[in-house]
N, C-alpha and C. Protein backbone atom coordinates (compact mmCIF):
# COMPACT_ATOMS: atom_id res chain seq x y z
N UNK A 1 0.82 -1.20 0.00
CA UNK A 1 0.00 0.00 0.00
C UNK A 1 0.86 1.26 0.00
N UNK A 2 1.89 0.94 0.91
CA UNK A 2 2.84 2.12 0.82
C UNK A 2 3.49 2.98 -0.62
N UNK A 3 3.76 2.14 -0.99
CA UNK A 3 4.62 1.91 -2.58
C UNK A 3 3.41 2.33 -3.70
N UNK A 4 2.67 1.80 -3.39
CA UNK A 4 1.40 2.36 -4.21
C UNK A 4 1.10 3.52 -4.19
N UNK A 5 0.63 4.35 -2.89
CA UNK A 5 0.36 5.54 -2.52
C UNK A 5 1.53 6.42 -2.92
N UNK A 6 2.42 5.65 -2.89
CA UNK A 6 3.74 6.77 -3.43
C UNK A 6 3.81 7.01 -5.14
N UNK A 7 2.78 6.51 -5.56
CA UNK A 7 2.86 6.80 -7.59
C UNK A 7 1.57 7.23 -8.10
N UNK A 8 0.51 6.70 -7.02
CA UNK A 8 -0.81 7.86 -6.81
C UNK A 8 -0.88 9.24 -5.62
N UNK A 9 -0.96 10.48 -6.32
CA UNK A 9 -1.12 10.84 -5.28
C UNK A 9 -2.34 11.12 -4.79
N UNK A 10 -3.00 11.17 -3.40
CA UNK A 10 -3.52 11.28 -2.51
C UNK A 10 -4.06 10.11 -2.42
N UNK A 11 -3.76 9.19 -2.77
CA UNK A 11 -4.10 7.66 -2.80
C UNK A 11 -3.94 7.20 -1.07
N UNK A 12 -2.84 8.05 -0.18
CA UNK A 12 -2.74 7.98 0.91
C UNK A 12 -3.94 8.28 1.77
N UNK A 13 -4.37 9.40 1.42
CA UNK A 13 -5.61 10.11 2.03
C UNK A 13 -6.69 9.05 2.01
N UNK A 14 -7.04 8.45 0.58
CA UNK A 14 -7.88 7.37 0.81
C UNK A 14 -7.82 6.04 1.71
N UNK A 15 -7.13 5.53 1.23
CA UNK A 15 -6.52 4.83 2.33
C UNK A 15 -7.06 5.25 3.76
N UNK A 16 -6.22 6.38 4.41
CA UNK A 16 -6.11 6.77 5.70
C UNK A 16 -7.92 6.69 6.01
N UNK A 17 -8.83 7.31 4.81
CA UNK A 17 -10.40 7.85 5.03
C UNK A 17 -11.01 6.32 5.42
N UNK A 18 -10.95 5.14 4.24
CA UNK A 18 -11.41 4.10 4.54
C UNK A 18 -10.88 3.07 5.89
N UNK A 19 -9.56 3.18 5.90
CA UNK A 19 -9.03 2.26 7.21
C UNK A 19 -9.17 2.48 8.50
N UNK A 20 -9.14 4.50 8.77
CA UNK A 20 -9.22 4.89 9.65
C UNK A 20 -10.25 4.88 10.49
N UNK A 21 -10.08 5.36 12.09
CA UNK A 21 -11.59 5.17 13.00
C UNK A 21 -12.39 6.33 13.01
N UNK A 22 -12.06 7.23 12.19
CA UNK A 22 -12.83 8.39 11.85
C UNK A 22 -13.66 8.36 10.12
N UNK A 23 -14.58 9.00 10.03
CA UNK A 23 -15.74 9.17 9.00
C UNK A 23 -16.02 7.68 8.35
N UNK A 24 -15.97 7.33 7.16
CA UNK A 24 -17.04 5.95 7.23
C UNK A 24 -15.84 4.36 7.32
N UNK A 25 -16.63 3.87 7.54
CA UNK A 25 -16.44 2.42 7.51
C UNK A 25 -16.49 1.31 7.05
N UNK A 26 -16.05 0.28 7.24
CA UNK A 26 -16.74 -1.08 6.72
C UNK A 26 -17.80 -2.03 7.68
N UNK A 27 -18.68 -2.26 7.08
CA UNK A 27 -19.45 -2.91 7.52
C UNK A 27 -20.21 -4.20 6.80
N UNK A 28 -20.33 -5.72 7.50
CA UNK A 28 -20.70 -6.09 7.39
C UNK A 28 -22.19 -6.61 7.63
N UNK A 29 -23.29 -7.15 7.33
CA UNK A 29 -24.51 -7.50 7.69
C UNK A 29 -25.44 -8.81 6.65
N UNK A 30 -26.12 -9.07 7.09
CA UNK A 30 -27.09 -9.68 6.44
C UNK A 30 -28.47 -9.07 6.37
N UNK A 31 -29.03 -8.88 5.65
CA UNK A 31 -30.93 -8.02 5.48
C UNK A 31 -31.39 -9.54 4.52
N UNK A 32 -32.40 -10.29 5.56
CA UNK A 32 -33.34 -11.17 4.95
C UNK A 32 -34.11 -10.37 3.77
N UNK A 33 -34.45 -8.94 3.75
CA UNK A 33 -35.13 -8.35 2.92
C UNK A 33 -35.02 -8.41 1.34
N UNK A 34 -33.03 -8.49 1.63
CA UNK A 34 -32.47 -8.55 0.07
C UNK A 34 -32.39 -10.24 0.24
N UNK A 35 -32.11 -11.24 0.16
CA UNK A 35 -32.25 -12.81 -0.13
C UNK A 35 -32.97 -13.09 -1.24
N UNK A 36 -32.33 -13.28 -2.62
CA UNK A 36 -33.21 -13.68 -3.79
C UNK A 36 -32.70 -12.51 -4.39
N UNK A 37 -32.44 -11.45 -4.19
CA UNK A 37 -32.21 -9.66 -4.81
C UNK A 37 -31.04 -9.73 -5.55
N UNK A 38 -30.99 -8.84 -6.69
CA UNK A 38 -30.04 -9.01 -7.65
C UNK A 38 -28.81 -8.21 -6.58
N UNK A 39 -27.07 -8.37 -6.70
CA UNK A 39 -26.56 -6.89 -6.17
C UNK A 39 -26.67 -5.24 -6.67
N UNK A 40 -27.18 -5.39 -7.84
CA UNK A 40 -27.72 -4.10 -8.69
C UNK A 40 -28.93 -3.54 -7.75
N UNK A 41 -29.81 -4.59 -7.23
CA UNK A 41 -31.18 -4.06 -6.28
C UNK A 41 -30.43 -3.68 -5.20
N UNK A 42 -29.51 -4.83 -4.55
CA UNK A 42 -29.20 -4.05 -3.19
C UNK A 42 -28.39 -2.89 -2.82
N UNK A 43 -27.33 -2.79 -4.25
CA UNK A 43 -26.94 -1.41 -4.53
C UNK A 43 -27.94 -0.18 -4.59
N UNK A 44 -28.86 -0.30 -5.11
CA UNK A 44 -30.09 0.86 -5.36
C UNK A 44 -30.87 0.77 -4.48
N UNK A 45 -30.59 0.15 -3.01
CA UNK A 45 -31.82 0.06 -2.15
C UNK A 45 -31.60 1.00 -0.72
N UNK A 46 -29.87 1.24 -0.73
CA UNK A 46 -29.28 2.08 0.74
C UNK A 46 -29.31 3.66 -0.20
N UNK A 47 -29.57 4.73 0.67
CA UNK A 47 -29.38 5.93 0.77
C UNK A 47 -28.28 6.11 1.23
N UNK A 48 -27.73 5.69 2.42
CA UNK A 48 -26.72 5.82 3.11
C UNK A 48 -25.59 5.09 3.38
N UNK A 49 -25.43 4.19 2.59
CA UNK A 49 -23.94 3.28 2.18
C UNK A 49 -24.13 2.69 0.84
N UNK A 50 -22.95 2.47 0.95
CA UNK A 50 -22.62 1.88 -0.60
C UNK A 50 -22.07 0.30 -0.30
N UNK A 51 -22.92 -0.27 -0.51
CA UNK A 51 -22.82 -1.84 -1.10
C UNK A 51 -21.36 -2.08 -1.65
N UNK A 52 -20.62 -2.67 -1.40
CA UNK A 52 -19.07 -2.87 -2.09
C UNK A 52 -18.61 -4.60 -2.39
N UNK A 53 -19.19 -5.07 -1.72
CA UNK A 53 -19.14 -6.79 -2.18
C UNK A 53 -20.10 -7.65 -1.25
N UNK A 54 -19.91 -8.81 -0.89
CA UNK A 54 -20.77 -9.94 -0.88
C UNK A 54 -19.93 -10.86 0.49
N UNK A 55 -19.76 -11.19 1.21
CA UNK A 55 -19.93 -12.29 1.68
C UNK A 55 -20.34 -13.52 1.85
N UNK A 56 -20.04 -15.19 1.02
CA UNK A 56 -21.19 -15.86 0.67
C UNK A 56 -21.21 -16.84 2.16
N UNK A 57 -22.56 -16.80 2.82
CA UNK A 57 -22.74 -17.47 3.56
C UNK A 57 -22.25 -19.26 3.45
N UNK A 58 -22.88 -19.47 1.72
CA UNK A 58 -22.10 -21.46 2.44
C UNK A 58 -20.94 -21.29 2.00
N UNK A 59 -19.61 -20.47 1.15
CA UNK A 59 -18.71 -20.97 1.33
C UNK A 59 -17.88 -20.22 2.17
N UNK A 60 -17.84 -18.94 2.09
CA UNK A 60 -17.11 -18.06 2.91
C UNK A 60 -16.17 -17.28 2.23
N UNK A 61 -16.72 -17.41 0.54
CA UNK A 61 -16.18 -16.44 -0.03
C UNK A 61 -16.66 -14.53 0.02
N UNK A 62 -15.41 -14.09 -0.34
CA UNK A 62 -16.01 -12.80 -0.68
C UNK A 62 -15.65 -12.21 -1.84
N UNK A 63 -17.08 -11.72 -2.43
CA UNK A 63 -17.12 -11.08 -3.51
C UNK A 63 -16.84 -9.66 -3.56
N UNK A 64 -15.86 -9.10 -3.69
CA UNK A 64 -15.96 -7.43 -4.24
C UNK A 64 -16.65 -7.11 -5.59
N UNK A 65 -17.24 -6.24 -5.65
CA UNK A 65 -17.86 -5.81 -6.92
C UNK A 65 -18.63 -6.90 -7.82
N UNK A 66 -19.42 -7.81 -7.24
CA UNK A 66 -20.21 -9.01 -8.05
C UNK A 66 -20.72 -8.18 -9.24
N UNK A 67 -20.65 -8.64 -10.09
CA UNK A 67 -21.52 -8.43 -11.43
C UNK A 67 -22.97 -8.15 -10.94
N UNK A 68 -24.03 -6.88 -11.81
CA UNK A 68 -24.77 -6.63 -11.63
C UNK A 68 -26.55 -7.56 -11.13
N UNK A 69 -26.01 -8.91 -11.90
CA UNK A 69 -26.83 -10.28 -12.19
C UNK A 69 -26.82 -11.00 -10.74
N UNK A 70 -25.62 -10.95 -10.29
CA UNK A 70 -25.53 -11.65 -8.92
C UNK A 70 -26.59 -12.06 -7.55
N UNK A 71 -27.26 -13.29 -7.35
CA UNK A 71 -27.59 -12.68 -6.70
C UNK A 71 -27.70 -13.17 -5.22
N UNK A 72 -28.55 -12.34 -4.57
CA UNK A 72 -27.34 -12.75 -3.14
C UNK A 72 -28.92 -14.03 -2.21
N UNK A 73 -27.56 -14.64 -1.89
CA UNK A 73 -28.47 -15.86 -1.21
C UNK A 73 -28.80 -15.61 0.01
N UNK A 74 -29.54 -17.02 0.69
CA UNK A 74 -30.16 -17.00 2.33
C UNK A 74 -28.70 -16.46 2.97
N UNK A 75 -28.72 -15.68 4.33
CA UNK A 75 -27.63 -15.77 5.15
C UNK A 75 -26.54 -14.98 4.11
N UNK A 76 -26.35 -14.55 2.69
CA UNK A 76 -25.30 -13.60 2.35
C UNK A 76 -24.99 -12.46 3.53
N UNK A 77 -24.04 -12.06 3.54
CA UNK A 77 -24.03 -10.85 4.14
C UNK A 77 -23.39 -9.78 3.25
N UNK A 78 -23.94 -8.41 2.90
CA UNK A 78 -23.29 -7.14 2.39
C UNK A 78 -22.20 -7.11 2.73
N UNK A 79 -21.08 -6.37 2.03
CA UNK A 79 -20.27 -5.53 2.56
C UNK A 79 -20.54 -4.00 2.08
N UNK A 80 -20.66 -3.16 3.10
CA UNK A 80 -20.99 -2.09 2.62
C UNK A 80 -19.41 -0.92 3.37
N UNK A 81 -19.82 0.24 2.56
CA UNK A 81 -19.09 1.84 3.42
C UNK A 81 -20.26 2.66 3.77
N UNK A 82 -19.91 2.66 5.10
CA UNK A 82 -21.10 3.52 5.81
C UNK A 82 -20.62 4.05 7.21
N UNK A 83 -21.04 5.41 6.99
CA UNK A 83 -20.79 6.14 8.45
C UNK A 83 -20.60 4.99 9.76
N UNK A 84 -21.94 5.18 9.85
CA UNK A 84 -21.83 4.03 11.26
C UNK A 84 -23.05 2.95 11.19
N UNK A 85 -22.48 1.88 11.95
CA UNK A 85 -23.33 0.89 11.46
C UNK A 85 -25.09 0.82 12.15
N UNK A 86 -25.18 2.29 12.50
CA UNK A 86 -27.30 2.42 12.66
C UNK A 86 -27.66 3.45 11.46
N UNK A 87 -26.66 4.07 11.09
CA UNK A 87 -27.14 4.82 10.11
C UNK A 87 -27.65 4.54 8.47
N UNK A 88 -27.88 3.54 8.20
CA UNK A 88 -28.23 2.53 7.10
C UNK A 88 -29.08 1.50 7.15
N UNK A 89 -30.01 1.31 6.42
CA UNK A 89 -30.82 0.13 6.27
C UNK A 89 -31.25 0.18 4.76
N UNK A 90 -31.43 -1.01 4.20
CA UNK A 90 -32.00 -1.06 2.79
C UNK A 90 -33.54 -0.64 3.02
N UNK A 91 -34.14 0.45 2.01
CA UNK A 91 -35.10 1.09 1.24
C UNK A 91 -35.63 0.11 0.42
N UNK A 92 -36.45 1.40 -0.13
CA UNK A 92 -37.17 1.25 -1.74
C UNK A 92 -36.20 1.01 -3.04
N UNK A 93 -35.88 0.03 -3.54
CA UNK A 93 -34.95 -0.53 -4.29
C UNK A 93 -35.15 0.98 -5.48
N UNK A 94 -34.23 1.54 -5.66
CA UNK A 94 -34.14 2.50 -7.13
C UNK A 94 -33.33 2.03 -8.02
N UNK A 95 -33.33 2.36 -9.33
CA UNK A 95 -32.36 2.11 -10.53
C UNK A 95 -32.43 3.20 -11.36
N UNK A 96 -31.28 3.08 -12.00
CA UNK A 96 -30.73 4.23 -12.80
C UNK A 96 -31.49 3.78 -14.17
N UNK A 97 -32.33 4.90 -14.80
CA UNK A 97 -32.77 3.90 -16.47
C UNK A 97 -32.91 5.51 -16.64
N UNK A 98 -32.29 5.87 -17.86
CA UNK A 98 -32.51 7.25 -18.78
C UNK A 98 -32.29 8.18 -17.93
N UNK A 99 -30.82 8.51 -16.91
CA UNK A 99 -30.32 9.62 -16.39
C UNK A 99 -31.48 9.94 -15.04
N UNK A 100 -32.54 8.81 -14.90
CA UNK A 100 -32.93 8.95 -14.14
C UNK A 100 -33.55 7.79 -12.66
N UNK A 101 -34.20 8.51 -11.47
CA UNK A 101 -34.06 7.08 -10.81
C UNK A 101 -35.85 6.55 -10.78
N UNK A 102 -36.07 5.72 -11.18
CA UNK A 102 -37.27 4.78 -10.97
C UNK A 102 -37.46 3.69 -10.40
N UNK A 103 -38.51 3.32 -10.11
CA UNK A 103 -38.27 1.97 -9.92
C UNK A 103 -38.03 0.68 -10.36
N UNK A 104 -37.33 -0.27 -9.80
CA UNK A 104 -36.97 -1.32 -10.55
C UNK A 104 -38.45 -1.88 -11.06
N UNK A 105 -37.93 -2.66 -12.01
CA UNK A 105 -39.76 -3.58 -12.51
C UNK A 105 -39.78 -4.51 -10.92
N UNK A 106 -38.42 -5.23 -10.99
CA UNK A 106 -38.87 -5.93 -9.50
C UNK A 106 -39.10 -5.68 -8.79
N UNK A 107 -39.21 -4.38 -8.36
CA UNK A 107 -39.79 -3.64 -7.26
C UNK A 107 -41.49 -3.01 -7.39
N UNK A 108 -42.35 -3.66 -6.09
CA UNK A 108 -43.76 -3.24 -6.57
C UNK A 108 -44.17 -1.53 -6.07
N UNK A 109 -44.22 -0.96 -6.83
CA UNK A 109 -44.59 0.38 -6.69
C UNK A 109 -45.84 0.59 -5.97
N UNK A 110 -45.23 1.38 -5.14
CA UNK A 110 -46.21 1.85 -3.80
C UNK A 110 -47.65 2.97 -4.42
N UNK A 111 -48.51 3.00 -4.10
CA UNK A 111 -49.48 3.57 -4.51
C UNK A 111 -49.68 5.57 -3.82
């Protein structure tokens, strides 16, 4: 990391933002809500963190950045970046279609 940060610069700063015990974090969890959910849904479903990979419950792999198709099983757990871990819960699933946000088709629109 060192050596790296030394041919990007401020590559340090990042670093320091994500590792450090100040502003956001990593967090892990499981939401029964997303189980069956593409990672594209559970990406579009937090306001307040960003989804970053996968944890797979039966083998104990982890996925960074799963393909949009992915999708996450019983017992997965997120990995997300988020302030702190009460400040987040998955929403109303949104998606990006024509510069704008709607709802997914898999998602049933509230009346």
């Amino acid at each position: 990391l060192m050596i790296q940060s030394m041919f990007e610069p401020g590559l340090a700063s990042v670093w320091s933002a994500l590792l450090g015990f100040e502003g956001c974090e990593f967090y892990l969890q499981h939401w029964p809500e997303l189980d069956g959910k593409t990672f594209r849904e559970a990406v579009f479903s937090f306001e307040a963190a960003i989804p970053i990979g996968v944890l797979r419950a039966d083998t104990g792999e982890v996925q960074i950045n799963p393909h949009d198709q992915f999708k996450l099983g019983p017992s997965d757990e997120l990995i997300v970046i988020a302030e702190d871990d009460d400040t987040y819960a998955p929403g109303r699933i949104w998606g990006a279609e024509s510069g704008t946000l709607v709802p997914l088709k898999s998602e049933e629109t509230e009346a």
